[in-house]
Protein backbone atom coordinates (compact mmCIF):
# COMPACT_ATOMS: atom_id res chain seq x y z
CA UNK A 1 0.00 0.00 0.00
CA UNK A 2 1.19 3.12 -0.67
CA UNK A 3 1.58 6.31 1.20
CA UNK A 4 -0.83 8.06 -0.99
CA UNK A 5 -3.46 5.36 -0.81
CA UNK A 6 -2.57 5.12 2.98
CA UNK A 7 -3.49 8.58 3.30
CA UNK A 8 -7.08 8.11 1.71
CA UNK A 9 -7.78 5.01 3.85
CA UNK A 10 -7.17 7.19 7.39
CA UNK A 11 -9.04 10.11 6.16
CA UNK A 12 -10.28 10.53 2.86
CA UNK A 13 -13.73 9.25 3.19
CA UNK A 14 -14.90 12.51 5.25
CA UNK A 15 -13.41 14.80 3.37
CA UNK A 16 -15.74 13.53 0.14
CA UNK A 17 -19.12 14.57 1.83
CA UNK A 18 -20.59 18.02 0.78
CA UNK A 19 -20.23 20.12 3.50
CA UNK A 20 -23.60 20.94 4.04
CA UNK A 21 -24.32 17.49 4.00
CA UNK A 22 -21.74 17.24 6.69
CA UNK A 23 -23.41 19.96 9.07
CA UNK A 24 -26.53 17.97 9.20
CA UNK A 25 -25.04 14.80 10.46
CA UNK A 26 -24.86 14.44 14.19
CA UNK A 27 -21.57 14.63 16.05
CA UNK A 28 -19.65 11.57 15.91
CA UNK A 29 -18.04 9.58 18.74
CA UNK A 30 -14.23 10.17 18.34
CA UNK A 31 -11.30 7.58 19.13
CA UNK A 32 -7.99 8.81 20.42
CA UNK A 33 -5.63 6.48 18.46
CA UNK A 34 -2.20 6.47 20.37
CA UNK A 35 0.62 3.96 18.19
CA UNK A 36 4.22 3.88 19.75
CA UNK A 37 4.97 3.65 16.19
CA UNK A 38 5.12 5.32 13.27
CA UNK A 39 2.79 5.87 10.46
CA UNK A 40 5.24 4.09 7.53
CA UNK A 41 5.67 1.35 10.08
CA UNK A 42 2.04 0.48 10.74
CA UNK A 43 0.25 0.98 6.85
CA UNK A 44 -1.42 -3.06 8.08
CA UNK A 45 -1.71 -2.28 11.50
CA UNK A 46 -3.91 0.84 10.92
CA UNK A 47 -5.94 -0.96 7.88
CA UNK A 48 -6.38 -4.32 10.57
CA UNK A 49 -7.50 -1.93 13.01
CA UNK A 50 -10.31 -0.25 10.42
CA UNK A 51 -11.36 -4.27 9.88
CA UNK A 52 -11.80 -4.62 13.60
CA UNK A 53 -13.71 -1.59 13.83
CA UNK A 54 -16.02 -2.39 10.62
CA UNK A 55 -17.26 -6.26 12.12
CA UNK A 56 -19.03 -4.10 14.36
CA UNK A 57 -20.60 -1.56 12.00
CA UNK A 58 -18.10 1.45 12.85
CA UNK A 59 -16.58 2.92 9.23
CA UNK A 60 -14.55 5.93 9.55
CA UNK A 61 -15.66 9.64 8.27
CA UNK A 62 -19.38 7.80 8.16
CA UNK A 63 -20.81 7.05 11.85
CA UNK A 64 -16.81 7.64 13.67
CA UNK A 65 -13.97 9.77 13.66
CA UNK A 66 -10.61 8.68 14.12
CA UNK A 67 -7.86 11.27 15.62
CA UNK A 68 -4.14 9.21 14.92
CA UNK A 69 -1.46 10.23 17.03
CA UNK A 70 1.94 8.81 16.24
CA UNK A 71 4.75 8.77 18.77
CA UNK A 72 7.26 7.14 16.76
CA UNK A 73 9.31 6.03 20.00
CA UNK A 74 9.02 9.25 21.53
CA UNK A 75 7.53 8.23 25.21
CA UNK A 76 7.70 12.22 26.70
CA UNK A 77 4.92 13.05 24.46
CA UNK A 78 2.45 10.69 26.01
CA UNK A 79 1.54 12.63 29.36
CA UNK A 80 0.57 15.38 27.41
CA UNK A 81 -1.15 13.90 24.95
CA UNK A 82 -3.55 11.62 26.86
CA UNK A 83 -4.17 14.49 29.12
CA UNK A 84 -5.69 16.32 26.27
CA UNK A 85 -7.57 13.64 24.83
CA UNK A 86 -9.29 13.40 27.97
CA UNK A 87 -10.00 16.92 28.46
CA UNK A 88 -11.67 16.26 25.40
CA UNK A 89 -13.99 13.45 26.49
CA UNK A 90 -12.96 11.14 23.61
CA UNK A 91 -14.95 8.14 23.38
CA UNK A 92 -12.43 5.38 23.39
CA UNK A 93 -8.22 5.55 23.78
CA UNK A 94 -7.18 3.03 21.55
CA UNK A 95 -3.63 1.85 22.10
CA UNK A 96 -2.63 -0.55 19.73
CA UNK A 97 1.53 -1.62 19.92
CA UNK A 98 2.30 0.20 22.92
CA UNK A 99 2.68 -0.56 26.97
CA UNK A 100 3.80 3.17 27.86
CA UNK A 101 0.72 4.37 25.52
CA UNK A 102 -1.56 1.96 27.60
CA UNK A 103 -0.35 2.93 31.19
CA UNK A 104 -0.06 6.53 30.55
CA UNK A 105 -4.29 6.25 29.33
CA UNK A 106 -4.53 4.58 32.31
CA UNK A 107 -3.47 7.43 34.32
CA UNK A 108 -4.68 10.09 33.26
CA UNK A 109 -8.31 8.43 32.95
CA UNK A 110 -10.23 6.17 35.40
CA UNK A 111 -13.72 7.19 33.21
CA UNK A 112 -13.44 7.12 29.86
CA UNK A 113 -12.48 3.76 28.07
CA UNK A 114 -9.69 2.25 27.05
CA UNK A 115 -8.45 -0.62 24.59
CA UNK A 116 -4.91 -1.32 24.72
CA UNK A 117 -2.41 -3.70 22.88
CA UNK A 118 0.45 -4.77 25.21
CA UNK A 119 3.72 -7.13 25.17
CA UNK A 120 3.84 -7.63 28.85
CA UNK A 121 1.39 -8.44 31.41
CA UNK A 122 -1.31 -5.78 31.33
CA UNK A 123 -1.97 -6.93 35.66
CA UNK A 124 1.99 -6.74 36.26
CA UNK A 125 1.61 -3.48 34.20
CA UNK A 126 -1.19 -1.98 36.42
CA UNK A 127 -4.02 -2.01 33.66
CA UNK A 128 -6.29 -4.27 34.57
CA UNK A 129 -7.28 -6.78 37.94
CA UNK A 130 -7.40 -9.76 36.23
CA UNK A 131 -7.52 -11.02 32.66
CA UNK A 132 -10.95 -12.42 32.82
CA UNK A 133 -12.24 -9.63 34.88
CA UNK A 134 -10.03 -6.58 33.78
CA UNK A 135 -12.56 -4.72 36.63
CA UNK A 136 -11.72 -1.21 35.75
CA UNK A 137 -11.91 1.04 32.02
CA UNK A 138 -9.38 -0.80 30.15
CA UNK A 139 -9.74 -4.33 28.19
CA UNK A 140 -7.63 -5.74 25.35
CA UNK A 141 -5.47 -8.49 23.87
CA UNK A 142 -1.80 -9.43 25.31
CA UNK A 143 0.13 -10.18 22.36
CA UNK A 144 2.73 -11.65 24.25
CA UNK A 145 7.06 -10.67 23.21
CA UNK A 146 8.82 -12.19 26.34
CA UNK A 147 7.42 -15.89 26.19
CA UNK A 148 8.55 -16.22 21.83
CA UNK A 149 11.74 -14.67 22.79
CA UNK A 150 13.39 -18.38 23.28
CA UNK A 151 11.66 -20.02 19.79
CA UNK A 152 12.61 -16.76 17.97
CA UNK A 153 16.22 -17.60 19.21
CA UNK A 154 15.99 -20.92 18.10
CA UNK A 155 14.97 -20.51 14.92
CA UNK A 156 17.90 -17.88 14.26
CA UNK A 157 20.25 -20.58 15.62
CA UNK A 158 18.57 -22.79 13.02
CA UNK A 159 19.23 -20.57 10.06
CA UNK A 160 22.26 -19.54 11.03
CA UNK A 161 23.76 -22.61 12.97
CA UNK A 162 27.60 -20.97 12.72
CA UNK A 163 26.87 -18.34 14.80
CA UNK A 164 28.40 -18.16 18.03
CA UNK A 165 28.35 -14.66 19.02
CA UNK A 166 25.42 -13.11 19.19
CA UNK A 167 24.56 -9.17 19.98
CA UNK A 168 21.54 -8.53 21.79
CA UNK A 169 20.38 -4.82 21.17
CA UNK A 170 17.90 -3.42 23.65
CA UNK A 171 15.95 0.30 24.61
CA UNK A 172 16.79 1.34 27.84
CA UNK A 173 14.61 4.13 27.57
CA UNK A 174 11.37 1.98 27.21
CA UNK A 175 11.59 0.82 31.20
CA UNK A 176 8.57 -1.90 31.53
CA UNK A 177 10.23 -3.64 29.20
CA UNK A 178 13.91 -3.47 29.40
CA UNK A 179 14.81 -5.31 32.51
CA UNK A 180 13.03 -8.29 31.46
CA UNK A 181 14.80 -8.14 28.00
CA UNK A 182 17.72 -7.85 30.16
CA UNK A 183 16.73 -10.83 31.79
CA UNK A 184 15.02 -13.07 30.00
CA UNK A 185 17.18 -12.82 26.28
CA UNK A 186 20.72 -13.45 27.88
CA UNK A 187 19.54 -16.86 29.74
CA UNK A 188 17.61 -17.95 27.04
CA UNK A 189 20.54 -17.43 24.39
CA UNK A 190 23.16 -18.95 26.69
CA UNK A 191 20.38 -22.17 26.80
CA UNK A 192 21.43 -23.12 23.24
CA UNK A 193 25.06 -22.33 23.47
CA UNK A 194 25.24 -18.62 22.43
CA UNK A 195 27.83 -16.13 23.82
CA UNK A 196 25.82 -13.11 24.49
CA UNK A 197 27.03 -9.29 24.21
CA UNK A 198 23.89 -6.66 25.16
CA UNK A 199 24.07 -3.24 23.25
CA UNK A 200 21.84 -0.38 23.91
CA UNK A 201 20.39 1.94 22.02
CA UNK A 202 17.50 4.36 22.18
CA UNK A 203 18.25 6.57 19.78
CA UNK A 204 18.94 6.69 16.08
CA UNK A 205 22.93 7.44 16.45
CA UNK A 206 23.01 4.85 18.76
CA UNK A 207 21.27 2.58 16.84
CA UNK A 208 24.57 3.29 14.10
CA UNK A 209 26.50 2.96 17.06
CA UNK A 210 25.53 0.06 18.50
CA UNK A 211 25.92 -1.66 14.88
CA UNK A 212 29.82 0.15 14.73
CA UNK A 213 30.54 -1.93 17.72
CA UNK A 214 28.92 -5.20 16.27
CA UNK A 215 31.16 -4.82 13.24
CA UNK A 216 34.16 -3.93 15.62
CA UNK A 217 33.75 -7.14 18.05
CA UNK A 218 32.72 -9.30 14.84
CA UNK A 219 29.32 -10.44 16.67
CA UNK A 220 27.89 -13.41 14.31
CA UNK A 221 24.24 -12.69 14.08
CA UNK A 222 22.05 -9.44 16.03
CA UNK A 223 19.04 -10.56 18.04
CA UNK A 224 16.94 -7.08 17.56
CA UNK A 225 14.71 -7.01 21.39
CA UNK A 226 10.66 -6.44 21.05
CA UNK A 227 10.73 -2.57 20.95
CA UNK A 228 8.14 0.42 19.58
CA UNK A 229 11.07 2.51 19.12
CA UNK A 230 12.83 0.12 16.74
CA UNK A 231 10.03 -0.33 14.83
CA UNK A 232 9.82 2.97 13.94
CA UNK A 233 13.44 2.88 13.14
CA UNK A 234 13.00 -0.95 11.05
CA UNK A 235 14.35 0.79 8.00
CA UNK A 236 17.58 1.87 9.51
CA UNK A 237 17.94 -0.93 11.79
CA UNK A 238 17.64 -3.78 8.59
CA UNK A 239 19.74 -1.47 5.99
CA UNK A 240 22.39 -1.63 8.37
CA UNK A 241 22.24 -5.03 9.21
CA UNK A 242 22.60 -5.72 5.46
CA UNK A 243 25.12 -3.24 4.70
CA UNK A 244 27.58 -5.01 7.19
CA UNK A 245 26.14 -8.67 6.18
CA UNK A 246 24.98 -9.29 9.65
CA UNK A 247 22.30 -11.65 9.96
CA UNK A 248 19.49 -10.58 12.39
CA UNK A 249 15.95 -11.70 13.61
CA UNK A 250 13.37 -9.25 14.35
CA UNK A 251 9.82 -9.71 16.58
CA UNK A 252 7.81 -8.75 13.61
CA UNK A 253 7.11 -8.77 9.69
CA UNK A 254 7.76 -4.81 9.57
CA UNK A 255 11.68 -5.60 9.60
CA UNK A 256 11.17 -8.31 6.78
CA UNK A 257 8.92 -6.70 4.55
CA UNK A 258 12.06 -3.74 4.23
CA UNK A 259 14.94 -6.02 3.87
CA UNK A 260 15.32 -7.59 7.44
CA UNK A 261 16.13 -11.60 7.24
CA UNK A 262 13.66 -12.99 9.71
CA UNK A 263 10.87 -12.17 12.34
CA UNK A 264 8.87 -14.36 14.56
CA UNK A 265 6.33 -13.11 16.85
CA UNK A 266 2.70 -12.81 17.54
CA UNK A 267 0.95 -11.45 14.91
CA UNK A 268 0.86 -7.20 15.52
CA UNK A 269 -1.82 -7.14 12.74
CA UNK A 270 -4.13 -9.58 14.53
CA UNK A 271 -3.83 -8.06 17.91
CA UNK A 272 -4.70 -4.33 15.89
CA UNK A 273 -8.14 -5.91 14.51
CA UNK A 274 -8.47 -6.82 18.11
CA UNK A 275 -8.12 -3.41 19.43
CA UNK A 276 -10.61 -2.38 16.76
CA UNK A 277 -13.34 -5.00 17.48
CA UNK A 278 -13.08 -4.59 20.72
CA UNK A 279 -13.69 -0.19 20.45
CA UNK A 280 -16.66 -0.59 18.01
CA UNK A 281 -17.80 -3.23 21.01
CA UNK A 282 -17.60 -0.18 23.40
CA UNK A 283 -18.89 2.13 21.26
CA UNK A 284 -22.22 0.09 21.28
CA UNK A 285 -22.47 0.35 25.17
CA UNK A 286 -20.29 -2.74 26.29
CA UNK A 287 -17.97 -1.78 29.89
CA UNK A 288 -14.29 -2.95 29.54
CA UNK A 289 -14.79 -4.64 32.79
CA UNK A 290 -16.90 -7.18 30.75
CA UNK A 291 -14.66 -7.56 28.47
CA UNK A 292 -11.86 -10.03 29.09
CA UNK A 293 -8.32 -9.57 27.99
CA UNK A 294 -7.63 -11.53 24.90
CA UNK A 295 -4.52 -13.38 24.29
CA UNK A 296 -2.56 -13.72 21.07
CA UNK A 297 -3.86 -17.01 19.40
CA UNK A 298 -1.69 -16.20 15.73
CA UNK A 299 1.98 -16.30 15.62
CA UNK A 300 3.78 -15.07 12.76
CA UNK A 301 7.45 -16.79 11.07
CA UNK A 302 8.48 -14.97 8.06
CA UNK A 303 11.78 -15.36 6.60
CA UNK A 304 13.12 -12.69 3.65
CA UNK A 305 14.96 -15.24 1.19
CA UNK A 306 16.66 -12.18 -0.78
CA UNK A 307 18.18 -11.49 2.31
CA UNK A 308 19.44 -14.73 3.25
CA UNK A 309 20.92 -14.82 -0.13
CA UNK A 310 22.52 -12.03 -0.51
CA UNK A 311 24.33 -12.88 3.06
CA UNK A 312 25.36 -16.19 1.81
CA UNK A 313 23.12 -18.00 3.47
CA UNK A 314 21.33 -21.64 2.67
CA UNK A 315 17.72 -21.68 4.11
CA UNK A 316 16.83 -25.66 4.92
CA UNK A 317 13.90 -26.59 2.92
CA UNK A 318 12.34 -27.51 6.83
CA UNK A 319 12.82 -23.78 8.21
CA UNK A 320 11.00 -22.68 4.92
CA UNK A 321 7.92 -25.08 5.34
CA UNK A 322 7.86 -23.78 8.73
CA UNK A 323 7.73 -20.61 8.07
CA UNK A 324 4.00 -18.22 7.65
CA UNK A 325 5.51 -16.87 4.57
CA UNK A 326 8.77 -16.56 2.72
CA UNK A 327 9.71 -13.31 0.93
CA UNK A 328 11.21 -14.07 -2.59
């Protein structure tokens, strides 16, 4: 999909009415849409989340209105943000991709409803009492990053079964997450065998610096942590990985479908329709305390075959029956 066309699907169906025909319609109930992300980074994200919203009846610029709010990694803009959306009474905060987006709704709002999309546990994170009974004004789907990190390991060690060295690059700046990628990544890697050297980065200049020192200590492959920020930066991260032939594996598609070798995670996409299904749900008079937290049910494996080409590398014909889809 194309910028252009990306464009017209977030907001080109309002701006087609006549404008008188416009003043005559009755004011429509308007989502807050908060993304960690960025816009480039989340073209089937955004459409999945229109899908969710349409199963029950809700089609943007007709019956709702849709205000998109980017961060693109940029955490300090959230207080701000959700303050204003609920000075404004909005009728749902949707939070698709995003723990910081989630807890910072949370807090500024104990009224006005909330969907959220989270990695980690949304009752370690403070959102909800209890997945079955979230008992509160936020509901939504745990898509889970932690608990894949060991099979997304293990299948990097499968296509690259040389490797011995691995880099492990990590946000420090995105806190809920970081001391369990900390954690959990370095045991699990040294489970199959893998020396493990953790980089951080939480900023573009790091992200070129972190790769500098890769290159320097000749790390064999680059295990890229679950991370909002790096998605926005999936470009940069997988043109430098193949600029200095490093292999690397990624926690979603949005890494492979720009160049990145491989990504395993659960599906981002899915958890997005979610977040929409579950805001039209609320937007026809169901609580979020009735609602129970979801949990990610699709898994995604894609492997970029150009890629592993170009960096000398022989995908078994296993790996590729195993995999969701593989990019030619």
């Amino acid at each position: 999909m194309k910028r252009r066309e990306f464009t017209t699907l977030l907001g080109g169906a309002a701006a087609t009415w006549p404008l008188a025909a416009r003043a005559q319609q009755p004011a429509m109930p308007v989502i807050g849409f908060v993304s960690a992300r960025s816009a480039e980074a989340s073209v089937r994200d955004a459409a999945a989340f229109h899908k969710g919203l349409s199963k029950t009846g809700y089609v943007e610029g007709q019956n709702v209105a849709v205000e998109y709010h980017w961060l693109e990694g940029q955490f300090s803009r959230l207080p701000e943000l959700m303050a204003d959306l609920v000075r404004r009474r909005v009728a749902v905060i949707a939070t698709p991709a995003g723990n910081y987006a989630a807890q910072a709704a949370k807090a500024a709002t104990t009224t006005i409803p909330i969907v959220f999309s989270v990695g980690d546990d949304p009752v370690r994170l403070g959102l909800v009492t209890s997945l079955a009974r979230p008992d509160g004004n936020a509901t939504g789907i745990n898509f889970f990053v932690q608990e894949v990190a060991t099979k997304r390991l293990g299948l990097l060690h499968d296509l690259v079964p040389k490797a011995v060295r691995l880099a492990v690059m990590i946000n420090p700046a995105n806190v809920p997450t970081y001391e369990v990628n900390l954690r959990e990544i370095p045991k699990a890697a040294r489970a199959i065998g893998l020396q493990i050297q953790v980089l951080n980065a939480s900023t573009s200049p790091e992200i070129e610096a972190a790769f500098a020192t890769i290159v320097r200590d000749r790390a064999d492959a680059l295990f890229v942590a679950a991370d909002a920020f790096f998605a926005t930066r999936n470009v940069q991260i997988a043109t430098l990985a193949a600029r200095h032939g490093i292999p690397a594996s990624y926690s979603t598609r949005a890494y492979t479908d720009v160049g990145g070798l491989m990504s395993y995670g659960a599906s981002a996409t899915d958890a997005a329709r979610q977040v929409g299904v579950y805001t039209g749900q609320i937007l026809k008079g169901a609580k979020p305390a009735d609602l129970p937290v979801l949990q990610s049910t699709k898994f995604e494996f894609v492997i970029n075959l150009q890629t592993a080409r170009a960096l000398g590398l022989e995908v078994p014909n296993a790996l590729q029956l195993l995999a969701d889809e593989v990019i030619e």
